[in-house]
C-alpha atoms as a PDB file:
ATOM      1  CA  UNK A   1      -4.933-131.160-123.281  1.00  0.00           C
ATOM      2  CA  UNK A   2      -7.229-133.739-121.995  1.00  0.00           C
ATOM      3  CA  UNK A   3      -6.491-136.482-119.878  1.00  0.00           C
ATOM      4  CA  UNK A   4      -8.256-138.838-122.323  1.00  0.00           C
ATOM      5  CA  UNK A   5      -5.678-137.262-124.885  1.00  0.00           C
ATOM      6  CA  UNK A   6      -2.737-138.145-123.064  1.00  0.00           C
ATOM      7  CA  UNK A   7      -3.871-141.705-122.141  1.00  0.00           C
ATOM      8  CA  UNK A   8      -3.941-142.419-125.754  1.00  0.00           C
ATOM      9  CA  UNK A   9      -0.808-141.605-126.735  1.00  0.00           C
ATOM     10  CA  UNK A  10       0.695-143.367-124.022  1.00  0.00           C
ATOM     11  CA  UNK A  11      -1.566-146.435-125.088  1.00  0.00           C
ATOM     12  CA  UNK A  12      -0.186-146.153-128.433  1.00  0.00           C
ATOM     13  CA  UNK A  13       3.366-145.954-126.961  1.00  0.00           C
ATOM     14  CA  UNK A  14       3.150-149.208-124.632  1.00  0.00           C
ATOM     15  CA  UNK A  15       0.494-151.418-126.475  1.00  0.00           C
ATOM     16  CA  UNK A  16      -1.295-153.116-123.954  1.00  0.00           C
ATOM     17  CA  UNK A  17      -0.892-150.760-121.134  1.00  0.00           C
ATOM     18  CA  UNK A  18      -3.469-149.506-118.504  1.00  0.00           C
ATOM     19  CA  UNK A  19      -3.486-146.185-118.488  1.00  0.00           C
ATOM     20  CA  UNK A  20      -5.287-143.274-115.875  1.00  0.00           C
ATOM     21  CA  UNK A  21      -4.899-139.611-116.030  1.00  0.00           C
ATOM     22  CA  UNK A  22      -6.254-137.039-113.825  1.00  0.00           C
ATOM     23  CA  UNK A  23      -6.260-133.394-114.169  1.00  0.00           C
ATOM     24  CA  UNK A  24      -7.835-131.144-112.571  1.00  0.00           C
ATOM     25  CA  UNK A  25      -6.666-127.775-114.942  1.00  0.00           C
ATOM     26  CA  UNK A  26      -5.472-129.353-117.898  1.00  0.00           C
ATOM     27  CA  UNK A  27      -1.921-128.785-117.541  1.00  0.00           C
ATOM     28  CA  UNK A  28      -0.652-130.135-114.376  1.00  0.00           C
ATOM     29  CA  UNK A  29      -1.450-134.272-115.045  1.00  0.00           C
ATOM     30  CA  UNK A  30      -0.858-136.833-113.004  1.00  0.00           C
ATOM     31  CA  UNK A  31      -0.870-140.712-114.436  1.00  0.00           C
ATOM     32  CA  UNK A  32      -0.723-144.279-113.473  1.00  0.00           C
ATOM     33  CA  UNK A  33       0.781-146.664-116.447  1.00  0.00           C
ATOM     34  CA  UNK A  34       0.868-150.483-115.785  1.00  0.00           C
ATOM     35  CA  UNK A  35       2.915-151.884-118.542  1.00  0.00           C
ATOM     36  CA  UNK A  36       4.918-154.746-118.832  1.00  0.00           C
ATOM     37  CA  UNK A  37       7.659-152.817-120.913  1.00  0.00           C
ATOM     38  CA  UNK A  38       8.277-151.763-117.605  1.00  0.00           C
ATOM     39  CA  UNK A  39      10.100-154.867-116.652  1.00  0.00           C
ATOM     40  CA  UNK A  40      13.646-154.802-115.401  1.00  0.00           C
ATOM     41  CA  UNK A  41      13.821-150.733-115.788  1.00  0.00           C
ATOM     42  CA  UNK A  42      14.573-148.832-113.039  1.00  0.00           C
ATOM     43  CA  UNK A  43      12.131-145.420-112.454  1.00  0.00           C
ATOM     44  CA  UNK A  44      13.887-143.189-114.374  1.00  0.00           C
ATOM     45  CA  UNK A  45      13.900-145.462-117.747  1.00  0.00           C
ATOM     46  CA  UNK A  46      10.462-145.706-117.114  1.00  0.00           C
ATOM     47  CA  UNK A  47       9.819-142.195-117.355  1.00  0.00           C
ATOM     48  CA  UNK A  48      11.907-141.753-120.229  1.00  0.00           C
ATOM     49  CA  UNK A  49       9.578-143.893-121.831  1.00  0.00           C
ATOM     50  CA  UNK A  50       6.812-141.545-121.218  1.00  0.00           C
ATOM     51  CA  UNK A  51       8.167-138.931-121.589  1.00  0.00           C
ATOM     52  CA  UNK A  52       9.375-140.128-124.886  1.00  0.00           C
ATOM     53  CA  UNK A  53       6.173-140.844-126.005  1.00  0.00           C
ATOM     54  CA  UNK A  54       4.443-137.318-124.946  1.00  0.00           C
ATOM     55  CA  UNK A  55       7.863-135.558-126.898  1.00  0.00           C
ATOM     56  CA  UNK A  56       7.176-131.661-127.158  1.00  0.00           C
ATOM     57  CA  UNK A  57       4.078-132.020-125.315  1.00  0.00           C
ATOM     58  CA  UNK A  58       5.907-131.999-122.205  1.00  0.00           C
ATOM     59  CA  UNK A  59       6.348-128.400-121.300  1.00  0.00           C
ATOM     60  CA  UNK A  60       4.120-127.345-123.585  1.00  0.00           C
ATOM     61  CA  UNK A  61       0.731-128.408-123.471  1.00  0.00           C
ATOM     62  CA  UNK A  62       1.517-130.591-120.840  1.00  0.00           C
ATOM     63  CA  UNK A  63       3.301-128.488-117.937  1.00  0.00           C
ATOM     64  CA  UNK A  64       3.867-130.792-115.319  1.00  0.00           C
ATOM     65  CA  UNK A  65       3.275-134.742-114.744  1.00  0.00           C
ATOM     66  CA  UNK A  66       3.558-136.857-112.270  1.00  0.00           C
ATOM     67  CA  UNK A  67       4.177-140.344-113.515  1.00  0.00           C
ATOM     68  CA  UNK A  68       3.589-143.535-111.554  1.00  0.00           C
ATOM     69  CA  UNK A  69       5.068-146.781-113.741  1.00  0.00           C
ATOM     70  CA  UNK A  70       4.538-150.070-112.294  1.00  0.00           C
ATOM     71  CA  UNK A  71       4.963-153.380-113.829  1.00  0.00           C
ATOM     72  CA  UNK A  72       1.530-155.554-113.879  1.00  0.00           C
ATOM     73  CA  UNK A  73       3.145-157.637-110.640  1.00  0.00           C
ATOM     74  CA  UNK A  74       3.932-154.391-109.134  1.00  0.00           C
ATOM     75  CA  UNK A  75       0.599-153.051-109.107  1.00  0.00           C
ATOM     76  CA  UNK A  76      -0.913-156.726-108.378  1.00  0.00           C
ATOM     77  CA  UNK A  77       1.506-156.468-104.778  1.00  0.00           C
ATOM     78  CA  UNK A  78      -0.177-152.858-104.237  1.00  0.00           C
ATOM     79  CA  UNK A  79      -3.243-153.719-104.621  1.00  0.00           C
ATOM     80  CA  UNK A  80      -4.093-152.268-107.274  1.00  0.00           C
ATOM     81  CA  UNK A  81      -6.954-152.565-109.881  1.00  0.00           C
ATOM     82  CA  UNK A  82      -5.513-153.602-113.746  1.00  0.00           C
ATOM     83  CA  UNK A  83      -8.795-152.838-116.549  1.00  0.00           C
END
């Protein structure tokens, strides 16, 4: 898969979310989701909410990811750019 591939269906999973994805083979993936339906859920919530979104993907097409879910104020206090 693409990283462009994945980013979309996370988009489409968590509306409004900034999305990257880097890859440099195409199966190992790492991300960085800023989404405010990350509110009030501790890490591993968050990732079930990627990983529900990428479904059979994961393990598939998609054989290992490294997911990094911050809330919008979490990634403000790290510094981090939001597009």
């Amino acid at each position: 898969m693409q990283p462009t591939e994945i980013a979309e269906i996370i988009r489409a999973a968590l509306p409004g979310a900034h999305v990257e994805v880097v890859s440099d083979d195409h199966v190992h993936f790492a991300t960085r989701i800023v989404s405010e339906a990350f509110a009030g859920k501790r890490g591993v919530a968050r990732h079930q909410l990627v990983y529900a979104a990428l479904g059979s993907r994961i393990g598939a097409e998609i054989h290992a990811l490294s997911i990094d879910a911050l809330t919008p104020e979490e990634a403000a206090a790290q510094g981090l750019r939001q597009a």
